[in-house]
Protein backbone atom coordinates (compact mmCIF):
# COMPACT_ATOMS: atom_id res chain seq x y z
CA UNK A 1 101.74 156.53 -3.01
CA UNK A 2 99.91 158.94 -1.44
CA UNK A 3 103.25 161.46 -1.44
CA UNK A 4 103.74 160.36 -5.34
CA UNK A 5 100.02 161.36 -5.79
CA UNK A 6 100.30 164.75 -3.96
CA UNK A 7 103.72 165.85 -5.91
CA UNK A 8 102.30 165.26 -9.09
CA UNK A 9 99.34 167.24 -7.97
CA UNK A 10 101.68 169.88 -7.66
CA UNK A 11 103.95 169.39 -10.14
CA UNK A 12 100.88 169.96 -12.65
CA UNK A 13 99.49 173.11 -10.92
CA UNK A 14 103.09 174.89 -9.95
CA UNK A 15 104.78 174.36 -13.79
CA UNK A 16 105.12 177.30 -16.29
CA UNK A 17 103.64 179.96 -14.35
CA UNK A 18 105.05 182.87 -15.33
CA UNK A 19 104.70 185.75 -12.68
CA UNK A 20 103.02 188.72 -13.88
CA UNK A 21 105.80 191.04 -13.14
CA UNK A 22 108.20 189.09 -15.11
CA UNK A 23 106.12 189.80 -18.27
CA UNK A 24 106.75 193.52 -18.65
CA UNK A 25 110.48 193.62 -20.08
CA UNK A 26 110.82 196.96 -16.89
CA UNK A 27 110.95 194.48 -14.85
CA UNK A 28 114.30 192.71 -16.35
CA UNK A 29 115.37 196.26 -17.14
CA UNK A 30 115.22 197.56 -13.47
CA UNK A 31 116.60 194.30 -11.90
CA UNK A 32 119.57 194.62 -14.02
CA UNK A 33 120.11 198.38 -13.64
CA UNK A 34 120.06 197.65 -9.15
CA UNK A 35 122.53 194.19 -9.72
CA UNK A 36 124.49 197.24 -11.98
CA UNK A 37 124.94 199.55 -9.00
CA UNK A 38 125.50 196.88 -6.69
CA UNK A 39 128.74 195.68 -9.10
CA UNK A 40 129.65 199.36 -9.05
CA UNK A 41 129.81 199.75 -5.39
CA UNK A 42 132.76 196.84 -5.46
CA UNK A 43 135.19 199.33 -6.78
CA UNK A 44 135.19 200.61 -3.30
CA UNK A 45 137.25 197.77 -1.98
CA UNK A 46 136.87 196.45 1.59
CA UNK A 47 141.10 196.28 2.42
CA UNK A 48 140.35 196.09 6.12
CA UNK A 49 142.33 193.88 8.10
CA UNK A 50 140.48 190.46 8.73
CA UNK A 51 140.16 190.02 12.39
CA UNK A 52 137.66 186.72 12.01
CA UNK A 53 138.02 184.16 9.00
CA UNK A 54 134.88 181.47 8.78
CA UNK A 55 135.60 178.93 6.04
CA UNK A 56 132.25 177.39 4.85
CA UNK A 57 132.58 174.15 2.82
CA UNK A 58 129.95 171.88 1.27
CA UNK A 59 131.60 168.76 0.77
CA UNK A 60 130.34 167.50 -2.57
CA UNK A 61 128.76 171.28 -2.94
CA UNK A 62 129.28 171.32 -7.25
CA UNK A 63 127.80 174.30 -8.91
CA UNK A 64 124.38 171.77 -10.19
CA UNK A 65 124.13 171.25 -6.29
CA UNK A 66 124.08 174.92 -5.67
CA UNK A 67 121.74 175.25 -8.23
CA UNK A 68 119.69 172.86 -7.19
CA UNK A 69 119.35 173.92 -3.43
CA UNK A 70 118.57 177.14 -4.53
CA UNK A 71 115.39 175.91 -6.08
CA UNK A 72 114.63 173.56 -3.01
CA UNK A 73 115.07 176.48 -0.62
CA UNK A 74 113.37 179.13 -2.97
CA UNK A 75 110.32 176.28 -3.08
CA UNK A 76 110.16 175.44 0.47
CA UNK A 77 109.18 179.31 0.74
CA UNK A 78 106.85 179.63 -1.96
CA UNK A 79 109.36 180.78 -4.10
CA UNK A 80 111.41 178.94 -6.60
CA UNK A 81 114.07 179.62 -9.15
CA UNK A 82 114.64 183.16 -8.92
CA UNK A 83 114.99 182.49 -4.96
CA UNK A 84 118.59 183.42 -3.64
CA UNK A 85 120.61 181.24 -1.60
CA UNK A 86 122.96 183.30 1.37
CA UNK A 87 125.89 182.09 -0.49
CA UNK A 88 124.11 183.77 -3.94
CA UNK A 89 124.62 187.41 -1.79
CA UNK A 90 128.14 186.90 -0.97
CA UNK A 91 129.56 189.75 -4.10
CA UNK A 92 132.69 188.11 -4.96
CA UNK A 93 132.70 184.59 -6.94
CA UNK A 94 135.80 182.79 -8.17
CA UNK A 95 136.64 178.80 -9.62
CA UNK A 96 138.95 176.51 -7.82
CA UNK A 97 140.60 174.15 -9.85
CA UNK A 98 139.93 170.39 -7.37
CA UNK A 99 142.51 167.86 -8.78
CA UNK A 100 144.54 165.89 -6.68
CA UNK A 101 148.45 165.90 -7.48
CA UNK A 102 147.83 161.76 -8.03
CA UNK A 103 143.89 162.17 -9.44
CA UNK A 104 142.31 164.20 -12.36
CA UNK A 105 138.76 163.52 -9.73
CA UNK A 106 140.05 164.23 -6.50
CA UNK A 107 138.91 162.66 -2.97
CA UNK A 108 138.12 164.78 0.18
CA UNK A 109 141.16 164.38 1.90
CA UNK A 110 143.54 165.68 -0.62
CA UNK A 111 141.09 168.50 -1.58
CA UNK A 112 141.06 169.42 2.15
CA UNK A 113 144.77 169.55 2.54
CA UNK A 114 144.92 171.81 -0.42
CA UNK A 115 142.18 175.04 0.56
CA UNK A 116 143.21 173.86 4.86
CA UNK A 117 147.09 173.71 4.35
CA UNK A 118 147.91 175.50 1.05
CA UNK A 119 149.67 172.68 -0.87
CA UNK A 120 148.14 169.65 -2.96
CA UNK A 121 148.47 166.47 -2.24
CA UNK A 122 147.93 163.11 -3.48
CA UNK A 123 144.38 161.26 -2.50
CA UNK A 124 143.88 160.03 0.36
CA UNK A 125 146.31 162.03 2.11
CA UNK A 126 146.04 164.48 5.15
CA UNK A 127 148.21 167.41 6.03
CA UNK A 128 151.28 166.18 4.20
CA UNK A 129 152.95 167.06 0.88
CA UNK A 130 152.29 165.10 -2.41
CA UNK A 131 155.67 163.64 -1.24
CA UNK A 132 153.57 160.92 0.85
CA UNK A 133 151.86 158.13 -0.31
CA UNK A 134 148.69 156.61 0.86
CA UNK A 135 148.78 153.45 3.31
CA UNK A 136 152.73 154.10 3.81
CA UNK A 137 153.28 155.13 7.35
CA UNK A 138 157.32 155.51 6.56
CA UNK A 139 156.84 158.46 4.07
CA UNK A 140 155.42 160.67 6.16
CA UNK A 141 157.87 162.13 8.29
CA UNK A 142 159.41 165.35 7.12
CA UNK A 143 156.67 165.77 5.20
CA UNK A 144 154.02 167.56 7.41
CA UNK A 145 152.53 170.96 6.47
CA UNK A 146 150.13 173.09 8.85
CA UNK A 147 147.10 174.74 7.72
CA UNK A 148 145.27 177.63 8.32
CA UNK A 149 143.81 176.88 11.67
CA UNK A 150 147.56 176.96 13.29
CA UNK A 151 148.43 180.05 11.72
CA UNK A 152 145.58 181.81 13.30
CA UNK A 153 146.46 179.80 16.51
CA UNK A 154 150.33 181.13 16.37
CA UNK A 155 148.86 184.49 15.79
CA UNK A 156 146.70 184.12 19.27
CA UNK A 157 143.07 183.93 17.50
CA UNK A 158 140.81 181.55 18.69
CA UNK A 159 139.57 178.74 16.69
CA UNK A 160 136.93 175.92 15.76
CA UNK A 161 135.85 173.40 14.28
CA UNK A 162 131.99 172.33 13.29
CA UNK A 163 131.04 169.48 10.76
CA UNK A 164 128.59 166.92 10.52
CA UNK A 165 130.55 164.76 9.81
CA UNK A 166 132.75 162.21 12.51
CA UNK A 167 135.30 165.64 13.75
CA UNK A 168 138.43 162.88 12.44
CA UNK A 169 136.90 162.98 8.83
CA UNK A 170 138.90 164.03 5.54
CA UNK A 171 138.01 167.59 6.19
CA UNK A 172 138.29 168.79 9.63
CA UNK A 173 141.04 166.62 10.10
CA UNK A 174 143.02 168.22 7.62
CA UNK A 175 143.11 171.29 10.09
CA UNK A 176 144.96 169.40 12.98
CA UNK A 177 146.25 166.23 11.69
CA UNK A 178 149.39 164.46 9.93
CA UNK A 179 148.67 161.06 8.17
CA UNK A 180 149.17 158.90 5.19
CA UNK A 181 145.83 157.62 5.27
CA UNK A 182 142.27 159.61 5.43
CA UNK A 183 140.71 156.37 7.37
CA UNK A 184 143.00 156.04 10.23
CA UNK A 185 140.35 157.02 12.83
CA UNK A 186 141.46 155.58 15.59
CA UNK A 187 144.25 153.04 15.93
CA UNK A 188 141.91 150.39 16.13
CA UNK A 189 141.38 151.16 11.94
CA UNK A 190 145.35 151.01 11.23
CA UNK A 191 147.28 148.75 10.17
CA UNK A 192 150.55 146.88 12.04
CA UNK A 193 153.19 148.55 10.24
CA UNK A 194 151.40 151.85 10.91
CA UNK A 195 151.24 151.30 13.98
CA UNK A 196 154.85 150.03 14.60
CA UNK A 197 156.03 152.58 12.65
CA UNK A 198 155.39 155.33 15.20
CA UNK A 199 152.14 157.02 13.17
CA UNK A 200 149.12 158.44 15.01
CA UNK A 201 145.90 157.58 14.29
CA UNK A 202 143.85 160.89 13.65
CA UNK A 203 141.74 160.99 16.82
CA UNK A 204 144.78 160.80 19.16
CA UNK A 205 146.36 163.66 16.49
CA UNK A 206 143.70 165.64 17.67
CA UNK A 207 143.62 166.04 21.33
CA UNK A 208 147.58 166.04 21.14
CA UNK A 209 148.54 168.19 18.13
CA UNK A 210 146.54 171.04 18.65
CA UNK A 211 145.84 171.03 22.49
CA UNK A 212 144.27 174.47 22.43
CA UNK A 213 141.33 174.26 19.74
CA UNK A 214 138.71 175.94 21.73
CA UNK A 215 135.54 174.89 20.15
CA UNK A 216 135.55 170.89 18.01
CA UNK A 217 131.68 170.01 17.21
CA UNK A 218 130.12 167.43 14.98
CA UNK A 219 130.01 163.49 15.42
CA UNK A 220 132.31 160.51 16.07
CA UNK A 221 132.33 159.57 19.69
CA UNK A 222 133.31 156.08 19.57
CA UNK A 223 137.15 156.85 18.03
CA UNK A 224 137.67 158.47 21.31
CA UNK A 225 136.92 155.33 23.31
CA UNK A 226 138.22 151.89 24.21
CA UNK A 227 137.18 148.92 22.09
CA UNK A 228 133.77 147.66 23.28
CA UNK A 229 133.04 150.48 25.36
CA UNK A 230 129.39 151.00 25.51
CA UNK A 231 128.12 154.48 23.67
CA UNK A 232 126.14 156.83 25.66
CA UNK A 233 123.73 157.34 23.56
CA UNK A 234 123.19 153.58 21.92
CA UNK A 235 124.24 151.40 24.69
CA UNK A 236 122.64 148.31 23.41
CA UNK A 237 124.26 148.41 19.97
CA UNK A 238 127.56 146.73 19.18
CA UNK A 239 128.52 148.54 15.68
CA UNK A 240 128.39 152.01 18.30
CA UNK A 241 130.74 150.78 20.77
CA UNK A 242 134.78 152.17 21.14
CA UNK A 243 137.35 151.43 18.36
CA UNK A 244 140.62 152.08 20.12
CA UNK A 245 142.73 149.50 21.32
CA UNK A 246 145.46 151.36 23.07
CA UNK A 247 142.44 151.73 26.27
CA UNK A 248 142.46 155.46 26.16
CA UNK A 249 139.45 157.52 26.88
CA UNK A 250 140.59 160.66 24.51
CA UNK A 251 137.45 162.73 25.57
CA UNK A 252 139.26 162.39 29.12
CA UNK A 253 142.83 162.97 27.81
CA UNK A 254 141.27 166.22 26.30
CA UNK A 255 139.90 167.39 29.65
CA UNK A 256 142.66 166.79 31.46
CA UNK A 257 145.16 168.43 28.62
CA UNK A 258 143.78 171.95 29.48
CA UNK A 259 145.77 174.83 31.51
CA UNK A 260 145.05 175.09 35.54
CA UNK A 261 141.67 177.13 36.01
CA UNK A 262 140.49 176.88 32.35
CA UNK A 263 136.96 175.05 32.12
CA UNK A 264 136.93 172.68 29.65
CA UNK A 265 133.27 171.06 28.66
CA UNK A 266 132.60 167.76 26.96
CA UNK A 267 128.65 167.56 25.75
CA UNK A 268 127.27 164.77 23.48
CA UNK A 269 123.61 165.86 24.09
CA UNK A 270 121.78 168.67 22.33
CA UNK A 271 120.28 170.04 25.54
CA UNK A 272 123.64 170.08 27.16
CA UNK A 273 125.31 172.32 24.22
CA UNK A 274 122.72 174.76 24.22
CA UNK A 275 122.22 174.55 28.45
CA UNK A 276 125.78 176.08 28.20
CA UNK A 277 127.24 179.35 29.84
CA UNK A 278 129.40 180.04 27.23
CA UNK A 279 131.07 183.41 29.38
CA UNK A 280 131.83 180.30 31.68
CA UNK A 281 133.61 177.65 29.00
CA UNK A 282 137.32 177.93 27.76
CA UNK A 283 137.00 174.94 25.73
CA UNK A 284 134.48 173.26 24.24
CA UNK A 285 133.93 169.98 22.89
CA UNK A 286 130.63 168.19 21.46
CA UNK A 287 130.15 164.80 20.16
CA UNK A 288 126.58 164.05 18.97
CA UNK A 289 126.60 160.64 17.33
CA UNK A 290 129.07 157.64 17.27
CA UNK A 291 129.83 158.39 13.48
CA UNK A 292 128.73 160.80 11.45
CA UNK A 293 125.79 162.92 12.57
CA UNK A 294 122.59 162.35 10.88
CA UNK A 295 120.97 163.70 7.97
CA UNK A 296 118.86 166.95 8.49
CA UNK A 297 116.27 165.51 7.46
CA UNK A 298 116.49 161.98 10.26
CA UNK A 299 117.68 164.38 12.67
CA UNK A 300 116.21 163.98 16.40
CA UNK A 301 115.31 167.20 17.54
CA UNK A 302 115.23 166.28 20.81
CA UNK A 303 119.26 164.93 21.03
CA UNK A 304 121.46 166.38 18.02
CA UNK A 305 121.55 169.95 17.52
CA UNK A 306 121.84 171.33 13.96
CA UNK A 307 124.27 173.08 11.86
CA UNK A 308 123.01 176.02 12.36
CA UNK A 309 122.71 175.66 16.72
CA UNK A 310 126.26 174.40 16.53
CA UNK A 311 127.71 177.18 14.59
CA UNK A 312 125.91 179.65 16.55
CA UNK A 313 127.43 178.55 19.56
CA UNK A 314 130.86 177.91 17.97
CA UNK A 315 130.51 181.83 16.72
CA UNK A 316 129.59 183.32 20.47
CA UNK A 317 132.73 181.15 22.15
CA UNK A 318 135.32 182.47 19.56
CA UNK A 319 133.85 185.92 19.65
CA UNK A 320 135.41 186.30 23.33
CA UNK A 321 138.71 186.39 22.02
CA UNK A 322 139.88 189.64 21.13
CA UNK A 323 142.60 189.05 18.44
CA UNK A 324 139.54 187.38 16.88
CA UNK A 325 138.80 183.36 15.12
CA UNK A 326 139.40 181.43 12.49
CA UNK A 327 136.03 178.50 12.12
CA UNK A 328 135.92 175.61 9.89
CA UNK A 329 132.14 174.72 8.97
CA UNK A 330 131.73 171.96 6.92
CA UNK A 331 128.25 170.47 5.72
CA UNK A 332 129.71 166.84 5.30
CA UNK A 333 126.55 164.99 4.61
CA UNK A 334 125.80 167.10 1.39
CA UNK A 335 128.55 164.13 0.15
CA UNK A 336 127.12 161.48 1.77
CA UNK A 337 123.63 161.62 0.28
CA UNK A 338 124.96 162.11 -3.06
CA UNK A 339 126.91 158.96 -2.67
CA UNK A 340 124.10 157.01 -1.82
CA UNK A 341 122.03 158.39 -4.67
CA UNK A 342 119.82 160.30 -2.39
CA UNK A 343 119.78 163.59 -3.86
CA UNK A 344 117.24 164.40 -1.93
CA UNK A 345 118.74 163.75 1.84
CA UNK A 346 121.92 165.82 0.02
CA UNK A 347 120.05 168.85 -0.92
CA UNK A 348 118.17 169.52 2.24
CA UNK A 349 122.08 169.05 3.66
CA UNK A 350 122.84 171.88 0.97
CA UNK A 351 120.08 174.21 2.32
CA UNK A 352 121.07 173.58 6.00
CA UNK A 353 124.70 174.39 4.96
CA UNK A 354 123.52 178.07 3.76
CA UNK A 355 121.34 178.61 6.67
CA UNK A 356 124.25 178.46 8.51
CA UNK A 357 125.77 180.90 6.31
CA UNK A 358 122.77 183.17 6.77
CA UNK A 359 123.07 182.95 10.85
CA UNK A 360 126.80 183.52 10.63
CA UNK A 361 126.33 186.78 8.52
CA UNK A 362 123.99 187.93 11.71
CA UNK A 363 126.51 187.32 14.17
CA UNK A 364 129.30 189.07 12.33
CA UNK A 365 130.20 192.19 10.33
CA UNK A 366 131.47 192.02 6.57
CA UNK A 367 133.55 195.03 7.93
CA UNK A 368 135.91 192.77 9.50
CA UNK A 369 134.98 189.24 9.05
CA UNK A 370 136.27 187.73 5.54
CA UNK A 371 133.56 184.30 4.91
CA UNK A 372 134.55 181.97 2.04
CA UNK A 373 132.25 179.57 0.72
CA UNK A 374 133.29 176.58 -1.68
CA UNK A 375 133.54 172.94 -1.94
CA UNK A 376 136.12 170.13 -1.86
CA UNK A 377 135.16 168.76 -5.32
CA UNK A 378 131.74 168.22 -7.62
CA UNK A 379 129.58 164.83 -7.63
CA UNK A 380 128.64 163.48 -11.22
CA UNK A 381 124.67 165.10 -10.39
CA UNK A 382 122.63 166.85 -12.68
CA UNK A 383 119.01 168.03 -13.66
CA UNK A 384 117.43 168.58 -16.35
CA UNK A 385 114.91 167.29 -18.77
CA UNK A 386 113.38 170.79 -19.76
CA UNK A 387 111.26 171.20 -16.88
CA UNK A 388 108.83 174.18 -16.68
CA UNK A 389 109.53 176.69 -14.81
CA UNK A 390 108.38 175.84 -10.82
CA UNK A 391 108.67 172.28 -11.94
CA UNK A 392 108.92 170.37 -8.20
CA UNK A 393 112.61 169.83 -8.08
CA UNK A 394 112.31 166.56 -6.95
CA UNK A 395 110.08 165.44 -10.03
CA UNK A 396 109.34 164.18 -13.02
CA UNK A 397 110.10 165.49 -16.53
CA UNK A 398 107.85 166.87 -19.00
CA UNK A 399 108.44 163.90 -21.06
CA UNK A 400 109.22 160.30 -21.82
CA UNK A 401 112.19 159.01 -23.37
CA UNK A 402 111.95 158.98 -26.92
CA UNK A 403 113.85 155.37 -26.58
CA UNK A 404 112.46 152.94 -23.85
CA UNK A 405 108.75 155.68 -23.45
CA UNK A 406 109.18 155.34 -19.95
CA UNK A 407 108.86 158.79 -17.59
CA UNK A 408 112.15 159.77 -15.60
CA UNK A 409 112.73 162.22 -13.02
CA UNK A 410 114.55 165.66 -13.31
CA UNK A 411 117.31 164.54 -11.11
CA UNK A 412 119.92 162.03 -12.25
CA UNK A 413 123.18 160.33 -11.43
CA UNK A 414 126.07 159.77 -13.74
CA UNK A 415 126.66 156.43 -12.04
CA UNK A 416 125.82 154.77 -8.89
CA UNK A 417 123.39 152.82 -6.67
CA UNK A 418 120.36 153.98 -8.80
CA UNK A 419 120.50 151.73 -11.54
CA UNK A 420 117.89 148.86 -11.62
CA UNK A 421 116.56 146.84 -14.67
CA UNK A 422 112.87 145.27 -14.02
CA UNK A 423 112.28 142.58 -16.31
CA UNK A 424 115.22 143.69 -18.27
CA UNK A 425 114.14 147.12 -18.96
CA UNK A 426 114.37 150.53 -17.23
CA UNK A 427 112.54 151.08 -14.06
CA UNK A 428 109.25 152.67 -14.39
CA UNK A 429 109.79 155.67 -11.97
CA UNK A 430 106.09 156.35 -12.19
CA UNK A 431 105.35 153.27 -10.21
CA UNK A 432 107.74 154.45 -7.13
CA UNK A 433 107.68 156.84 -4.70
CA UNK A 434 110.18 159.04 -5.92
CA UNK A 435 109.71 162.25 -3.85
CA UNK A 436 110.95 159.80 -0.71
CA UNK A 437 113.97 161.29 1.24
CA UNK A 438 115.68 158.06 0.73
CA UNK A 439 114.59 157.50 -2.96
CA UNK A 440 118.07 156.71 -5.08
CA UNK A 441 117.61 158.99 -8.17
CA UNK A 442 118.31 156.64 -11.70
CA UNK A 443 122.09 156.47 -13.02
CA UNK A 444 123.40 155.46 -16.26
CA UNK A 445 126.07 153.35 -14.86
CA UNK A 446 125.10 150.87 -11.79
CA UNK A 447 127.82 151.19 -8.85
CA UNK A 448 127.52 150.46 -5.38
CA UNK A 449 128.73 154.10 -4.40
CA UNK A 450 128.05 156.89 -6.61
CA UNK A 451 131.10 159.24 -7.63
CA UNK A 452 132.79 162.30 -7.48
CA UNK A 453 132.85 164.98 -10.14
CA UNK A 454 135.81 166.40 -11.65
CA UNK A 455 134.80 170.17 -12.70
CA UNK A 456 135.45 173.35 -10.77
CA UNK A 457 133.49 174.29 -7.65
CA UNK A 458 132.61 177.77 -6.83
CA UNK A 459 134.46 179.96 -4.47
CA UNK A 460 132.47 182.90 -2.93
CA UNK A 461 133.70 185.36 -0.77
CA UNK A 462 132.44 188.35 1.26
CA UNK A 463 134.97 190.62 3.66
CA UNK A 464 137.81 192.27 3.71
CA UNK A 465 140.35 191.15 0.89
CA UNK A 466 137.40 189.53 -0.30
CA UNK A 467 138.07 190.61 -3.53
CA UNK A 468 141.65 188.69 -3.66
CA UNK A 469 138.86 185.44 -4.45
CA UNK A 470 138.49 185.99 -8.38
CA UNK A 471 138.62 184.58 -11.82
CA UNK A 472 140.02 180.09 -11.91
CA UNK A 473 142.31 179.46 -9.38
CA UNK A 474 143.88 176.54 -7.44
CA UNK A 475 142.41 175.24 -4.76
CA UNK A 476 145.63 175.46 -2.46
CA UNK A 477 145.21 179.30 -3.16
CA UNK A 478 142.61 179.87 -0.87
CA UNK A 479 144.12 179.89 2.65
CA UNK A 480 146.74 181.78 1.20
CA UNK A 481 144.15 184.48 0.19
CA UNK A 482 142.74 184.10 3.76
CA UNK A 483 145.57 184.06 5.79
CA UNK A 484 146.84 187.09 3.36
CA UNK A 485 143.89 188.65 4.24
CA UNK A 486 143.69 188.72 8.37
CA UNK A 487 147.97 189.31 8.53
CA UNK A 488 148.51 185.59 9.53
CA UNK A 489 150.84 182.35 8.39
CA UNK A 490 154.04 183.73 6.53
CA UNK A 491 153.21 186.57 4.26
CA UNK A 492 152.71 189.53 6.36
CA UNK A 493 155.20 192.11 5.04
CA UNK A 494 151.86 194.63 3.74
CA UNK A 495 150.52 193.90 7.30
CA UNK A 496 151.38 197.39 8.75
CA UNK A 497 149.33 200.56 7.57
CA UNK A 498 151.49 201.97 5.36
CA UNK A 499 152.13 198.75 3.52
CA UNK A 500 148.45 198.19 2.62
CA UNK A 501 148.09 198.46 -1.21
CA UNK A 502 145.95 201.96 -1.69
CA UNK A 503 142.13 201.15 -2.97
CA UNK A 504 142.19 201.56 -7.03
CA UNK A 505 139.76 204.79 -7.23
CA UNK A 506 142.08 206.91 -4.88
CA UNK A 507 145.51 205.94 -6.72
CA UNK A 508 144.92 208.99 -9.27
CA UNK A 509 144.06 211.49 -6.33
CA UNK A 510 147.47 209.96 -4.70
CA UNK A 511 149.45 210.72 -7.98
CA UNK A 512 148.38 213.86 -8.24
CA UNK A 513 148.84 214.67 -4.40
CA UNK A 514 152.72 213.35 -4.67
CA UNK A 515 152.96 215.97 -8.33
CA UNK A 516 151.83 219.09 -6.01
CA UNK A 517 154.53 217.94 -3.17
């Protein structure tokens, strides 16, 4: 109560202060004539050749999440809504369009396949055509596509994976793997006719289908085991032990899958991944937690690194090649905690997700590094309630309901695990603790799992060809954009100089130049 106490506190001295800058109409005026240059300044496209690609995605990352974060981070700072997230700086903005080929509200896997692979797909689904369905094993041969990560890996760029999610979930595993079903983690979660009918569980699909990744970081250790093998990390707990029942040790099969004289390095410890020579290391792989890793927020310091460390490290190991990397960085538990109703365990997932953004932007050049930002789909989250300006994103409205006259926060869910009744009314928010990290924000419709969202997400973009990333598109256009944009995958015929379209402002000096010849 104490926490309830002290965010009211605030809530009452932080709302409606308007700062005194923002009252002279200059101010507006002069902030508006800079953003005006700034737009300006993009008519001088960036048509470099993208040596690096990094592919940020929140998964669950709508546009009320972005929002949102951007008011957490800006008030974590002292700051608040006119704060800027690192993804706010990135100039170029587009919509993607998330349906599955099967769903109007599309699932993570299909969504991956799409902005990974460059082709829809029905729910459920990984790295095949909309040709497959889910659960049947027997539709999926013949029906494989690659994504982006290959096509930089035929073109001799490095490449990596980072999540925080387990590395076999819906969206990394879109990058490497083949299968008619998202939750085939291991064999030990298939079923018999999957299994007899020659299909690979996803963990196995990566260690064999993509040998060569040269950085894989995030969580799900016990897919890579024997059933009832002990974890490292959790050796006393039974739910943490192996899954597979073919008895392979996959983190061994990795090792051993490696070229003569290349160093390979397994680390499932924080201090171990950032003990590392990386001049030394060919290949690195990192498994943190059994599952998924945890929230930022639960996070031990001590053992899992964060986001941020693992990208950093995943950045300086791909930087050694010199055909340059394609990296996959996915903030997986923005998803997770809106699931669970926690908005506030998701948000501080959002903010750790653009920190990560913020580092990679240090450790690269825009010059010739293209970084997308987006999401896979939306979550039904919103806030609102007319708050005051600097109103505590995480509390109450300036009112009551004008129906039951009970308080209710700023943040609320569509539907999901946040619906109680108390003695058959609406719960009285003012008597819990709703600042908690674990508090479930209210829903209007009670489920045990809250839901996805159907709008667009946002696509942002900063690089060369960044500017290819405009307007509504399909999500399936994005590596295509990308791929387009660093002369890998199939469509390379502008890839030599001469076939680079001209930038717009010199096309009239190039007319006239060709009337004087």
């Amino acid at each position: 109560m104490k926490a309830l106490f002290v965010l009211l506190l605030a809530q009452l001295c932080s709302a409606s202060v308007v700062p005194e800058r923002e009252k002279n109409p200059e101010y507006w005026r002069r902030q508006a004539q800079e953003t005006l240059q700034n737009a300006l300044r993009l008519q001088h496209l960036n048509q470099n050749v993208a040596k690096n690609l990094i592919l940020f995605l929140g998964d669950g990352m709508g546009v009320s999440t972005v929002t949102a974060a951007r008011i957490l981070k800006g008030q974590m700072h002292g700051q608040g809504e006119e704060s800027l997230l690192e993804m706010d700086k990135f100039p170029f903005v587009a919509l993607a369009k998330t349906y599955n080929t099967n769903a109007q509200v599309p699932d993570s896997a299909g969504t991956a396949t799409a902005y990974l692979c460059g082709v829809k797909a029905n729910e459920g689904t990984l790295g095949v055509s909309a040709g497959v369905t889910r659960d049947r094993c027997n539709t999926t041969k013949g029906q494989e596509v690659t994504s982006i990560l290959r096509w930089a890996k035929e073109a001799g760029k490095a490449v990596g994976i980072v999540t925080t999610t387990r590395v076999t979930h819906a969206t990394p595993s879109a990058a490497y793997a083949h299968s008619a079903n998202r939750d085939w983690y291991s064999d030990g979660e298939m079923p018999p006719d999957a299994l007899e009918g020659g299909c690979k569980d996803i963990a196995r699909q990566l260690v064999e289908n993509i040998p060569d990744i040269e950085v894989i970081l995030g969580g799900g250790r016990k897919y890579m085991y024997p059933r009832n093998v002990s974890d490292v990390e959790y050796p006393h707990e039974e739910k943490q032990r192996g899954t597979r029942l073919d008895g392979r040790n996959l983190v061994q099969a990795w090792q051993e899958a490696k070229p003569r004289g290349k160093v390979a390095e397994y680390v499932w410890h924080r201090r171990g991944l950032l003990a590392l020579n990386l001049t030394r290391v060919d290949f690195l792989l990192g498994l943190f937690e059994p599952g998924d890793m945890m929230y930022e927020l639960d996070r031990n310091n001590d053992t899992d690194p964060s986001l941020s460390e693992m990208v950093s490290v995943a950045i300086r190991m791909l930087q050694k090649n010199p055909r340059g990397f394609f990296l996959l960085v996915e903030g997986g538990r923005i998803d997770h905690g809106h699931h669970e109703g926690k908005a506030k365990q998701a948000l501080h997932e959002a903010v750790e997700l653009d920190r990560a953004i913020g580092l990679a932007t240090r450790l690269t050049s825009t010059q010739d590094t293209l970084s997308v930002v987006t999401a896979d789909h939306s979550h039904v989250f919103t806030f609102g309630g007319y708050t005051p300006r600097g109103n505590p994103i995480f509390g109450l409205a300036p009112m009551q309901s004008d129906v039951d006259r009970k308080p209710f926060t700023s943040i609320l869910y569509g539907n999901g695990p946040g619906y109680k009744i108390v003695a058959g009314e609406r719960e009285n928010v003012s008597a819990v603790d709703f600042a908690h990290a674990d508090y479930q924000a209210q829903s209007a419709v009670p489920l045990r799992q809250e839901t996805h969202g159907g709008e667009d997400v946002a696509v942002f973009a900063r690089g060369p060809m960044a500017h290819l990333l405009h307007g509504v598109h399909e999500q399936n256009y994005i590596p295509h954009a990308m791929a387009y944009a660093a002369c890998i995958g199939s469509n390379r015929g502008h890839c030599n100089a001469a076939a680079r379209p001209a930038t717009p402002l010199l096309l009239p000096f190039l007319g006239l130049l060709l009337l004087l010849c």
